[in-house]
N, C-alpha and C. Protein backbone atom coordinates (compact mmCIF):
# COMPACT_ATOMS: atom_id res chain seq x y z
N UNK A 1 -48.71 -2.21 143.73
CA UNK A 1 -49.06 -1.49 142.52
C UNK A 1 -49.27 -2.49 141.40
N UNK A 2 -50.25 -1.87 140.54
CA UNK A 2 -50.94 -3.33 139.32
C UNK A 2 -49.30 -3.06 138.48
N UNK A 3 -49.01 -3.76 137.95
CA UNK A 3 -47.85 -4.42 136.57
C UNK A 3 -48.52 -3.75 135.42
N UNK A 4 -47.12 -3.09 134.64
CA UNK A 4 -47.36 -2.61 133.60
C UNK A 4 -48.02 -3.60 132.69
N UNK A 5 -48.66 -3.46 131.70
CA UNK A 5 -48.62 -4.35 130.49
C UNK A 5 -48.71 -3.52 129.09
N UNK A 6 -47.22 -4.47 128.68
CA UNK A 6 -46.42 -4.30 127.55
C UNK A 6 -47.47 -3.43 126.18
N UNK A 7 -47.19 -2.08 125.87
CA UNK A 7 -47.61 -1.68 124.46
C UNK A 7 -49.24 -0.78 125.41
N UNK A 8 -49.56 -1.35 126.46
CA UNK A 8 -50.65 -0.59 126.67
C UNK A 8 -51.01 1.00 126.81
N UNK A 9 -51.82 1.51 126.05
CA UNK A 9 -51.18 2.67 125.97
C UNK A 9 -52.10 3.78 127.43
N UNK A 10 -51.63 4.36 127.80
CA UNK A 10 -52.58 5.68 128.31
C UNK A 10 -54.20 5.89 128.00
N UNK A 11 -54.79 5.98 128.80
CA UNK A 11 -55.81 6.43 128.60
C UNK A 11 -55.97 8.26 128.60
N UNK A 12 -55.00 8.87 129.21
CA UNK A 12 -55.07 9.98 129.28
C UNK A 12 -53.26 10.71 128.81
N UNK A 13 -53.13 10.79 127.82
CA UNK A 13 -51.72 11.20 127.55
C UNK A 13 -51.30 12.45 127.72
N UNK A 14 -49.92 12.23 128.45
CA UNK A 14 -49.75 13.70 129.30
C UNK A 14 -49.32 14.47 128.12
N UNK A 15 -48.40 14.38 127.03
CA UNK A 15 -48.29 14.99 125.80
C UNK A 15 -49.83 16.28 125.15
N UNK A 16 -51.09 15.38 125.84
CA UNK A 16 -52.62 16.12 125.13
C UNK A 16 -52.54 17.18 126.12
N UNK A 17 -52.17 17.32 126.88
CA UNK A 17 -52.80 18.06 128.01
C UNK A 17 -51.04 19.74 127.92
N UNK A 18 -50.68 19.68 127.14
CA UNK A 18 -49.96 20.49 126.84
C UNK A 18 -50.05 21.48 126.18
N UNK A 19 -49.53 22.74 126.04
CA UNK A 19 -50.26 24.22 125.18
C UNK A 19 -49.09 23.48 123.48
N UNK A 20 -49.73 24.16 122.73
CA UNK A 20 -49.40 23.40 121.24
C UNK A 20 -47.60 24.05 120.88
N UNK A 21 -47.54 25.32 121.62
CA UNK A 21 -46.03 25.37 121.30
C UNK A 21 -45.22 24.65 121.94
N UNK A 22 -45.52 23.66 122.69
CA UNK A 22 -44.60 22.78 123.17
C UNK A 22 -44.96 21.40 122.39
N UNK A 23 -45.32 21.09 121.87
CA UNK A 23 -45.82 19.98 120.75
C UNK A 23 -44.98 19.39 120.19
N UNK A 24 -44.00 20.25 119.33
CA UNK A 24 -42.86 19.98 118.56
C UNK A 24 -41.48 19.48 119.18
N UNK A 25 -41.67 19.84 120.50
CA UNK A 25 -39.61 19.37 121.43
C UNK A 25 -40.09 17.94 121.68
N UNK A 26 -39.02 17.48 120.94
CA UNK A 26 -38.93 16.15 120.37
C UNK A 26 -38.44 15.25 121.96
N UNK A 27 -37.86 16.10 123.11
CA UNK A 27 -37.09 15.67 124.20
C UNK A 27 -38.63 15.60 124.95
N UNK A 28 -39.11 16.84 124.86
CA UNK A 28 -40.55 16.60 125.93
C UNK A 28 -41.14 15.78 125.45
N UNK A 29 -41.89 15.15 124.27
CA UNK A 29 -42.47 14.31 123.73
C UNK A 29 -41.68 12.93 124.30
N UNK A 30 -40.48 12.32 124.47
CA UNK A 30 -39.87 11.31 124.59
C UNK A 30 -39.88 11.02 126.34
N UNK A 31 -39.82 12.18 126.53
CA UNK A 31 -40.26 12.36 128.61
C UNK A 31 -41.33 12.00 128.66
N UNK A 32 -42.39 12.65 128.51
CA UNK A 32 -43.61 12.78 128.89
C UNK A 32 -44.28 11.43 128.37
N UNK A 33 -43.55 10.81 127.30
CA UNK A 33 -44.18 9.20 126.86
C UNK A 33 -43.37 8.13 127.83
N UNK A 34 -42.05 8.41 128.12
CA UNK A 34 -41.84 7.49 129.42
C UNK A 34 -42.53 7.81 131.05
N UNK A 35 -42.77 8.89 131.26
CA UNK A 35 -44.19 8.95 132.19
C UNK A 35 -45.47 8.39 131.70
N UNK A 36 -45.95 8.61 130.88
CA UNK A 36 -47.54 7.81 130.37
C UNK A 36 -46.96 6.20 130.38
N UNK A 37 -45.87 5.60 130.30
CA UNK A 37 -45.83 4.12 130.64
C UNK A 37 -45.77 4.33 132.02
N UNK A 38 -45.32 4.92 132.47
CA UNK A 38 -45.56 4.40 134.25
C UNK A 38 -46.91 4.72 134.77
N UNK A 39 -47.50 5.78 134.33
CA UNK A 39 -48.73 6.30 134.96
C UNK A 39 -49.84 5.13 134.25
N UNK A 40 -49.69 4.56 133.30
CA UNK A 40 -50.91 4.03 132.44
C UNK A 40 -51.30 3.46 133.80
N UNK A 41 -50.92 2.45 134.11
CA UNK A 41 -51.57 1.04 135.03
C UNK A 41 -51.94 2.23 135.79
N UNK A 42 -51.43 2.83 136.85
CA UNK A 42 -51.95 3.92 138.09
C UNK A 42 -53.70 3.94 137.31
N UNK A 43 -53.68 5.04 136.61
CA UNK A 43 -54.84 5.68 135.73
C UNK A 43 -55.63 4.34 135.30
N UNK A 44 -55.44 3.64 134.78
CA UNK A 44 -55.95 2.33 134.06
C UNK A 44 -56.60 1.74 135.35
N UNK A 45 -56.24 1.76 137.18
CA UNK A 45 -56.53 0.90 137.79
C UNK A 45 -57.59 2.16 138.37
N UNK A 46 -57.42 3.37 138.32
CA UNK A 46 -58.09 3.91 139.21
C UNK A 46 -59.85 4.54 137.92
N UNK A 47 -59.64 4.68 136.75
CA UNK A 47 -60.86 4.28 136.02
C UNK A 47 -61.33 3.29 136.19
N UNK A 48 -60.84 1.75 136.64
CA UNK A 48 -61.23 0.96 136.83
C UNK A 48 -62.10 0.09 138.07
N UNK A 49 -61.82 1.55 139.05
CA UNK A 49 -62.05 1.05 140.51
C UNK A 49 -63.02 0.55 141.16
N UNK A 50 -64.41 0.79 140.45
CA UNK A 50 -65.32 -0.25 141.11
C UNK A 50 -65.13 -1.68 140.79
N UNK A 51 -64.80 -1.67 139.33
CA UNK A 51 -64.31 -2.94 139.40
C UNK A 51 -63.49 -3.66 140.13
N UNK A 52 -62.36 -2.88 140.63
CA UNK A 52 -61.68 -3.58 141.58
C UNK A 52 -62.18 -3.98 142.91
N UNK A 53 -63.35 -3.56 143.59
CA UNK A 53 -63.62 -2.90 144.57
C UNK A 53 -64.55 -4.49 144.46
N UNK A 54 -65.59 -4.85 143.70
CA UNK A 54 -66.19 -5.53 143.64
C UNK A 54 -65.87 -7.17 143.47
N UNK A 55 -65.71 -7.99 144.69
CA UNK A 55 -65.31 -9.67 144.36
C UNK A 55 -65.70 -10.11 143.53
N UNK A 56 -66.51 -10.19 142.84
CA UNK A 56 -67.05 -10.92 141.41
C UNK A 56 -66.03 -10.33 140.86
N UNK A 57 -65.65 -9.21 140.19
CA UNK A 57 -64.69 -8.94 139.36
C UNK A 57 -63.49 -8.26 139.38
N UNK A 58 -62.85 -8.45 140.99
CA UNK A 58 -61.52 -7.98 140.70
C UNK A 58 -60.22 -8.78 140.71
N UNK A 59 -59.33 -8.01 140.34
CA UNK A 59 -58.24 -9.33 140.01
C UNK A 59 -57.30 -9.72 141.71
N UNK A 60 -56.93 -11.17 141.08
CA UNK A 60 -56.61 -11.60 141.98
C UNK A 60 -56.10 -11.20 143.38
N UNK A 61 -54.72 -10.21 143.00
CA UNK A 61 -54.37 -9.86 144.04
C UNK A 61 -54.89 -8.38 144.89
N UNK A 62 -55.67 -8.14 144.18
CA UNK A 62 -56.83 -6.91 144.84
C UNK A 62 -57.59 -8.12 145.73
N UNK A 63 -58.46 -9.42 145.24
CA UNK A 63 -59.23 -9.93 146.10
C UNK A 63 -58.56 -10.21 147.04
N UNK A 64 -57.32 -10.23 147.53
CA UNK A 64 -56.73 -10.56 148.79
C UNK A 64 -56.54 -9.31 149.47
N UNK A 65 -56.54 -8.44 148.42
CA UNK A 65 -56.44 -7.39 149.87
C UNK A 65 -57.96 -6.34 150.18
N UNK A 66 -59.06 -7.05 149.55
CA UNK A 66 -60.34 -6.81 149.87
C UNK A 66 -60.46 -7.65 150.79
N UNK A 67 -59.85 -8.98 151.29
CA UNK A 67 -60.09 -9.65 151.96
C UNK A 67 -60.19 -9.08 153.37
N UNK A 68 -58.78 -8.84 153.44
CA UNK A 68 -58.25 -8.15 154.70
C UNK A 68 -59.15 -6.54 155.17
N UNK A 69 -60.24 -6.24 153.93
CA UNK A 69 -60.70 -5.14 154.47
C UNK A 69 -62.03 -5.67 155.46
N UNK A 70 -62.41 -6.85 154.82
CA UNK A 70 -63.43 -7.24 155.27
C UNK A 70 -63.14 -8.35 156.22
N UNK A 71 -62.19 -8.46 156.82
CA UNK A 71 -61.52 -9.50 157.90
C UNK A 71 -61.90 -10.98 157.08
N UNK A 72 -61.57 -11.06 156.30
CA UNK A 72 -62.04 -12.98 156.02
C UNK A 72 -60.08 -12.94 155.34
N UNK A 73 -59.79 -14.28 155.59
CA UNK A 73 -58.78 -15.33 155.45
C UNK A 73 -59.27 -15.95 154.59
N UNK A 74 -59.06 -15.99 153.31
CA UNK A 74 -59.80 -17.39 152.43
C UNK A 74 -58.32 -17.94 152.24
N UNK A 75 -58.80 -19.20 152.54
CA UNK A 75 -57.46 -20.26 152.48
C UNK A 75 -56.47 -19.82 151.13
N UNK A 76 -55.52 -19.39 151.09
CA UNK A 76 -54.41 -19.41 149.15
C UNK A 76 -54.66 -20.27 148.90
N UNK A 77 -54.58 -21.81 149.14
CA UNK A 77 -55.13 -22.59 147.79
C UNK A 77 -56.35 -22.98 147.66
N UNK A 78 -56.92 -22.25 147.99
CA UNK A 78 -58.95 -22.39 147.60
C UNK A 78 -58.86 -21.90 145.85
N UNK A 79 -59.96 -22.49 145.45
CA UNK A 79 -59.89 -21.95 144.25
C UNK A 79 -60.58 -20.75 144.13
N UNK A 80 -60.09 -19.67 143.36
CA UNK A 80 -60.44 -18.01 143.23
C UNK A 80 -62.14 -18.20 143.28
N UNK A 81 -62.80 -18.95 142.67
CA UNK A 81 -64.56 -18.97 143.35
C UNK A 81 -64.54 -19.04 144.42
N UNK A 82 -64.26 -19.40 144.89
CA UNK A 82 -64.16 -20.50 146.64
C UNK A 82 -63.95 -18.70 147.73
N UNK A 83 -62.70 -17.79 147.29
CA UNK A 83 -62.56 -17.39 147.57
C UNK A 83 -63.44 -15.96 147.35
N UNK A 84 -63.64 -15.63 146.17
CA UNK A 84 -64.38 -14.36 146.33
C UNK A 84 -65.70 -14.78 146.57
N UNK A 85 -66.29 -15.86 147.05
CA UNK A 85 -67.90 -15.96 147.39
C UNK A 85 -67.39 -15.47 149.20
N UNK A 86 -66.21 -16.00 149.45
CA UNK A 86 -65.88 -15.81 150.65
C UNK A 86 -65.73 -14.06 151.08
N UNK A 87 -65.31 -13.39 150.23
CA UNK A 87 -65.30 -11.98 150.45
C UNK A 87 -67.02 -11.75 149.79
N UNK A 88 -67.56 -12.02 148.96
CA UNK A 88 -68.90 -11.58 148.55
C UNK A 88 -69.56 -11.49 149.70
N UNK A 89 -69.95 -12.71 150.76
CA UNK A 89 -70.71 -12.49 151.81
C UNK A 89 -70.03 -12.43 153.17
N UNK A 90 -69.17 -11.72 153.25
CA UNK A 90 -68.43 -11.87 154.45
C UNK A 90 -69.04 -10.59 155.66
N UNK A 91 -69.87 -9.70 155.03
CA UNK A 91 -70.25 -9.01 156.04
C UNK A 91 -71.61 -9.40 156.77
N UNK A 92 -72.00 -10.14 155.70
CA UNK A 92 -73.58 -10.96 156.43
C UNK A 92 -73.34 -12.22 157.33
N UNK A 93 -72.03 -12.85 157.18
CA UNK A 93 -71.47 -13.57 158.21
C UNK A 93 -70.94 -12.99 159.67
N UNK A 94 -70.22 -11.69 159.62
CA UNK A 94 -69.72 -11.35 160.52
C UNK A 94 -71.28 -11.55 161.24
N UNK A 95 -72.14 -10.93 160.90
CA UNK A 95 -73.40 -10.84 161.62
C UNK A 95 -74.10 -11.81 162.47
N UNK A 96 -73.51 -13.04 162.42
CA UNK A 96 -73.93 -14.36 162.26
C UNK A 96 -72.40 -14.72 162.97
N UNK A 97 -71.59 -14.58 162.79
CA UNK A 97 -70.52 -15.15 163.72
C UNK A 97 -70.79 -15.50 165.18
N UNK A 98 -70.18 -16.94 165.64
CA UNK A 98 -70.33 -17.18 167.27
C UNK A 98 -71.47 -17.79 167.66
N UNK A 99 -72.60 -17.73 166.24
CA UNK A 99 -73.93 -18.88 166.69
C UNK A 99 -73.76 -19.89 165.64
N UNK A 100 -74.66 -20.95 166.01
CA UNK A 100 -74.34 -22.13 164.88
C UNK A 100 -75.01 -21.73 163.90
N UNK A 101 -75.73 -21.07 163.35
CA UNK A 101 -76.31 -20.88 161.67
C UNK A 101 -74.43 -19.62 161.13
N UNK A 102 -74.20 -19.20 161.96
CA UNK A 102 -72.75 -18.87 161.21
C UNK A 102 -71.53 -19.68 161.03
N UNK A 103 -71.72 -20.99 161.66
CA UNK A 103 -70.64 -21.45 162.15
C UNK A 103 -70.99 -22.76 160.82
N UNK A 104 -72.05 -22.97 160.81
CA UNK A 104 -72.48 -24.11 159.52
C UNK A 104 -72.38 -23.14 158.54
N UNK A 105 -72.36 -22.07 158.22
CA UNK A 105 -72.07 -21.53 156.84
C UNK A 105 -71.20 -21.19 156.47
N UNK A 106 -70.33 -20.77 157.63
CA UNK A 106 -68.95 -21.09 157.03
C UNK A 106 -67.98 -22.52 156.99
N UNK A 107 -68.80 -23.33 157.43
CA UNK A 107 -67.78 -24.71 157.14
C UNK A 107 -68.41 -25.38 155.85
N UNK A 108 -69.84 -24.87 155.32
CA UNK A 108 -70.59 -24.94 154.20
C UNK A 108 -69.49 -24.48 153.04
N UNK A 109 -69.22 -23.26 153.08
CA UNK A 109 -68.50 -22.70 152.43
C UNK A 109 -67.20 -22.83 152.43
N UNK A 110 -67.01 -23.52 153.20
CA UNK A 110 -65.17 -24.50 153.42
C UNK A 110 -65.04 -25.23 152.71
N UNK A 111 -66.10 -26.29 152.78
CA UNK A 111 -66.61 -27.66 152.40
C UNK A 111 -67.20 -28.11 151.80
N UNK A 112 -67.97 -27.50 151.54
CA UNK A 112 -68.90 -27.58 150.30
C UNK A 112 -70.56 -29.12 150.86
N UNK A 113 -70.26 -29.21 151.87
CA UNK A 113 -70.63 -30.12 152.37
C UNK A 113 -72.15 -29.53 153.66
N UNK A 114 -72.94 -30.37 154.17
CA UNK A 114 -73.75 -29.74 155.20
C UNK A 114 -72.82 -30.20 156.22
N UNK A 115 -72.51 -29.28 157.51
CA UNK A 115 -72.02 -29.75 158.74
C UNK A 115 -73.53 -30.22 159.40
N UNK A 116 -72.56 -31.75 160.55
CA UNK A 116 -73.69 -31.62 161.85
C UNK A 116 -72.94 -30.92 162.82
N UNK A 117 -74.07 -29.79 163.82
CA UNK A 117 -73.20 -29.33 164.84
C UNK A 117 -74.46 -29.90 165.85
N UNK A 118 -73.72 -30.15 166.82
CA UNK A 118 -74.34 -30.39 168.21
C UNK A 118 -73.79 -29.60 169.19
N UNK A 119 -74.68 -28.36 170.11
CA UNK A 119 -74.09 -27.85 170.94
C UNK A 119 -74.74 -28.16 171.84
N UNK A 120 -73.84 -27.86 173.14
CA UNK A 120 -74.57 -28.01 174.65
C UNK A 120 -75.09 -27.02 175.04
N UNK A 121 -75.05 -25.88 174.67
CA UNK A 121 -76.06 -24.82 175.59
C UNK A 121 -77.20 -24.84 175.21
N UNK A 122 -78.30 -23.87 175.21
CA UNK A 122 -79.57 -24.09 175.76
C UNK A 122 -80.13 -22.70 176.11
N UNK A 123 -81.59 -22.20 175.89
CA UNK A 123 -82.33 -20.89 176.90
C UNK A 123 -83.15 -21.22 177.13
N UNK A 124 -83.54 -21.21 178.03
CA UNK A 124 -84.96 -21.69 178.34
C UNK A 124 -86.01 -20.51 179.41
N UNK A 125 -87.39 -20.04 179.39
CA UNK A 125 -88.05 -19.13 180.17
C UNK A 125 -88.77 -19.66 180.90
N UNK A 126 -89.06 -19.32 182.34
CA UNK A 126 -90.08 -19.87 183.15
C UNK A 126 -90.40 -18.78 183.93
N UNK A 127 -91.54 -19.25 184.35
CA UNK A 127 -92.30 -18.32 185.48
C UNK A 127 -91.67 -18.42 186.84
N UNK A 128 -91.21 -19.66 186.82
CA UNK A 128 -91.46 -19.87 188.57
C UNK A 128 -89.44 -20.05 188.78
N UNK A 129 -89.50 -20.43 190.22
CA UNK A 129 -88.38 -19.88 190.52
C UNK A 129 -87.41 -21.36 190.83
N UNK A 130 -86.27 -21.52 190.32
CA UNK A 130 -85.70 -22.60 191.09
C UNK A 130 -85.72 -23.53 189.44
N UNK A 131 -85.89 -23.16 188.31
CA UNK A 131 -85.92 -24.07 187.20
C UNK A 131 -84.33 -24.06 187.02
N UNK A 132 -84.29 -25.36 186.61
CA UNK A 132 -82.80 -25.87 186.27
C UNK A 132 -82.73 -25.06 184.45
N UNK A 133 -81.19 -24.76 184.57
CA UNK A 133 -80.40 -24.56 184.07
C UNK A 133 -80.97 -25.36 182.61
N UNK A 134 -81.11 -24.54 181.20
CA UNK A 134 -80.70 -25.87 180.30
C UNK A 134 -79.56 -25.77 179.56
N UNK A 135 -79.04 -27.03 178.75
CA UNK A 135 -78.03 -27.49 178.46
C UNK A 135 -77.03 -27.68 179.41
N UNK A 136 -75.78 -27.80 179.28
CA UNK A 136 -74.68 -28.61 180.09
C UNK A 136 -73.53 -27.87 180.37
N UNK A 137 -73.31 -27.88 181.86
CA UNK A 137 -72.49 -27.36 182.14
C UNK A 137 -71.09 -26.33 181.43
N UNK A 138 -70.76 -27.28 181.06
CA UNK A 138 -69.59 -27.12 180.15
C UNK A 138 -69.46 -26.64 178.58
N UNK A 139 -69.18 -25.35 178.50
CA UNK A 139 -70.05 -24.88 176.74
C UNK A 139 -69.22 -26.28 175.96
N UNK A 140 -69.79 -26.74 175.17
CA UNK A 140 -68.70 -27.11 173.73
C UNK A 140 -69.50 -27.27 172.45
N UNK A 141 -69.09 -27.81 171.41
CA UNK A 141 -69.36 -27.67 170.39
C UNK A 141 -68.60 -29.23 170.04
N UNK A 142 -69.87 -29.79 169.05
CA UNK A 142 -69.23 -31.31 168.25
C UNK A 142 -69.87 -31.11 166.96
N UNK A 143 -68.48 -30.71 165.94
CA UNK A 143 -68.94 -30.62 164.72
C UNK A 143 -68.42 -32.21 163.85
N UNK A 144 -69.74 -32.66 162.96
CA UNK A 144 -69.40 -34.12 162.41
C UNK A 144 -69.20 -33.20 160.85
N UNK A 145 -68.51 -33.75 160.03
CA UNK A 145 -68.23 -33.39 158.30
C UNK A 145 -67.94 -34.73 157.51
N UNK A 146 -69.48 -35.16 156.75
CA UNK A 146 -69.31 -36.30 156.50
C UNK A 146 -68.28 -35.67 154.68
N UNK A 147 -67.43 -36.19 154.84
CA UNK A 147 -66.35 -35.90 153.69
C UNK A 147 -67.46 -36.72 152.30
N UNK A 148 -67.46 -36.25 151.28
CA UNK A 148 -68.23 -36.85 150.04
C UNK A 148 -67.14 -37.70 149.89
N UNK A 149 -67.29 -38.63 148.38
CA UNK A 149 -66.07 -39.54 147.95
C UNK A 149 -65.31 -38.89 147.37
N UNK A 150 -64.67 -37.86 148.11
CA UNK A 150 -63.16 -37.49 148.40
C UNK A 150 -62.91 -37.22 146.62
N UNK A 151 -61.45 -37.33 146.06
CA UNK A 151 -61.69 -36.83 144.59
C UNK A 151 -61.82 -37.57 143.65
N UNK A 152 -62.70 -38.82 144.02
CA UNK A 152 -63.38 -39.80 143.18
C UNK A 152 -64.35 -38.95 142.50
N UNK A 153 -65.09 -38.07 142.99
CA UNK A 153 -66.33 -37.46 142.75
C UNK A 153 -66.05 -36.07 141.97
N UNK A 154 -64.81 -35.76 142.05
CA UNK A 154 -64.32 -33.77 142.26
C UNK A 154 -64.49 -33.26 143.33
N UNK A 155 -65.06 -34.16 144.43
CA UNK A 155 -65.14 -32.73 145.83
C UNK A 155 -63.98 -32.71 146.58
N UNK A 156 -63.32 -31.99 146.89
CA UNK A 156 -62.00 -31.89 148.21
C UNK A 156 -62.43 -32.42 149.04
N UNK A 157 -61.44 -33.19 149.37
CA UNK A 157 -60.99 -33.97 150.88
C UNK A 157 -60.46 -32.64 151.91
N UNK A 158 -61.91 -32.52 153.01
CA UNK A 158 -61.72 -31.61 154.01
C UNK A 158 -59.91 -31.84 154.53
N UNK A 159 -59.32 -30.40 154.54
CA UNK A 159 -58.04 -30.46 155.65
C UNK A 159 -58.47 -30.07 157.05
N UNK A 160 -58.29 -31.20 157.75
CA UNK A 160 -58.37 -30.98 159.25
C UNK A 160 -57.98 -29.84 159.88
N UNK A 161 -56.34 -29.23 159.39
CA UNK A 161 -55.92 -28.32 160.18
C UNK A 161 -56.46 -27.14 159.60
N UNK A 162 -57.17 -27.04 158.52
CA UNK A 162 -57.52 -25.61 158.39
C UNK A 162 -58.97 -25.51 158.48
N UNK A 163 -59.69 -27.06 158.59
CA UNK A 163 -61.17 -26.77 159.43
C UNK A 163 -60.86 -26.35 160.89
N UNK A 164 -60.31 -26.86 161.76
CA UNK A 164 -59.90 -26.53 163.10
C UNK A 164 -59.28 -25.12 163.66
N UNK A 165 -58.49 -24.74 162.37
CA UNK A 165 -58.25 -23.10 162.24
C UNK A 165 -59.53 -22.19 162.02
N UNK A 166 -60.24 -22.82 161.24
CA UNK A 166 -61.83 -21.94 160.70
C UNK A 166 -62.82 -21.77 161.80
N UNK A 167 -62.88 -23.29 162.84
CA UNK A 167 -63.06 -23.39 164.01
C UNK A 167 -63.41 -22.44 165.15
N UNK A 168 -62.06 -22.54 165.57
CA UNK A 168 -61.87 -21.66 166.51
C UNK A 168 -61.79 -20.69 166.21
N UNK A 169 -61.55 -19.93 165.04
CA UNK A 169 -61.97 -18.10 164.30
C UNK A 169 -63.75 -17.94 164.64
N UNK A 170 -64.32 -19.02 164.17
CA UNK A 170 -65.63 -18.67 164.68
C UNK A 170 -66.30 -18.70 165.65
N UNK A 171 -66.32 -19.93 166.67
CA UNK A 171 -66.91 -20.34 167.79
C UNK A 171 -66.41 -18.99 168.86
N UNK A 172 -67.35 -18.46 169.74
CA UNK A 172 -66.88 -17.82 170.81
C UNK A 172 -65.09 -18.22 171.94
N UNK A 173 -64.77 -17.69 172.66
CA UNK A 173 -63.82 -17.82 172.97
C UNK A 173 -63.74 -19.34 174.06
N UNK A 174 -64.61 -19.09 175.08
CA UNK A 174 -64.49 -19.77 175.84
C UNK A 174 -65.06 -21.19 175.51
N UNK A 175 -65.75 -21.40 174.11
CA UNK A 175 -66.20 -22.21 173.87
C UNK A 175 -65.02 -23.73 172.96
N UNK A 176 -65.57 -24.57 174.07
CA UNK A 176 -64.68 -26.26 173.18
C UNK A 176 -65.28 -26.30 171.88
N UNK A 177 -64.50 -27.11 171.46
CA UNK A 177 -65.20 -28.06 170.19
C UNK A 177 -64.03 -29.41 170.04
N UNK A 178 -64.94 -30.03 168.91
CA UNK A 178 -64.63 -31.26 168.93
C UNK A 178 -64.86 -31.51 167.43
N UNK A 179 -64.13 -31.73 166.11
CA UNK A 179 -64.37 -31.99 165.41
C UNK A 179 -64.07 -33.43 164.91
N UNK A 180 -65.06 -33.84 164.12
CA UNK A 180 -64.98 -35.26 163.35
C UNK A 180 -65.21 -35.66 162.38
N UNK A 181 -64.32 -36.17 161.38
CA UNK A 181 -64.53 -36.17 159.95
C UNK A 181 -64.98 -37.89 159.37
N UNK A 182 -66.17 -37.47 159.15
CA UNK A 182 -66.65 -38.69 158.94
C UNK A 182 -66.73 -39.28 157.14
């Protein structure tokens, strides 16, 4: 539930919504104003709800739990941009998950950086019968992340363990990888 804040008043006061001979009991007036402090935020968040609803502008701890509607993990210490671009396009990724144009956009968006990916598989069509196989046996994946000059520049120094976590969330199951931070 959103946190009161101090002096804010009601947008809808339960006191208005009363017939006028009850106006004057000084006890209902003193009730019904310690309900309008608890209800404000309720009322205050639910006039407010597209806003909440929307990553560009909702507050923090709503964007984490928009997160979870839209299955994305944005790292806690990413910075709050970092993170609601991550809920902004997270359903045009799901779409894109498990091939490499999803798999470079989200380490794009990790990293801020271009990944190289090199994979071994392959499709290939022929007419005739008996054509070899393309790509290599063995699925894997070799992602290179040439790191910029680190925070000489302002860019983050990639964390290994939570590229390797981002990793394997994306790549198919049975598929290796191999990452290298160059």
């Amino acid at each position: 539930m959103r946190d009161g804040i101090p002096g804010l008043p009601t947008p809808h006061p339960l006191i208005d919504r009363l017939p006028a001979v009850y106006l004057e009991q000084d006890f209902l007036q003193r009730f019904l104003a310690a309900l309008d402090d608890v209800l404000a935020p309720v009322l205050l968040s639910i006039d407010n709800l597209p806003a909440h609803l929307d990553p560009r502008s909702a507050p923090d701890d709503f964007l984490d739990w928009l997160a979870q509607w839209v299955a994305v993990d944005p790292h806690g210490s990413s910075p709050p941009e970092l993170r609601r671009a991550a809920v902004r396009g997270a359903v045009a990724r799901h779409a894109r998950r498990g091939t490499v144009g999803g798999l470079a956009e989200a380490l794009r968006l990790e990293t801020g950086t271009e990944p190289e990916i090199v994979e071994s598989g392959g499709t290939a069509w022929s007419t005739g019968t008996g054509t070899p196989l393309p790509g290599q046996g063995r699925p894997w994946v070799t992602i290179r992340i040439r790191a910029a000059g680190g925070d000489r520049d302002g860019t983050r120094q990639p964390d290994r363990v939570r590229l390797e976590e981002l990793i394997g969330a994306e790549v198919p199951a049975h598929v290796g990888f191999t990452l290298e931070l160059l």
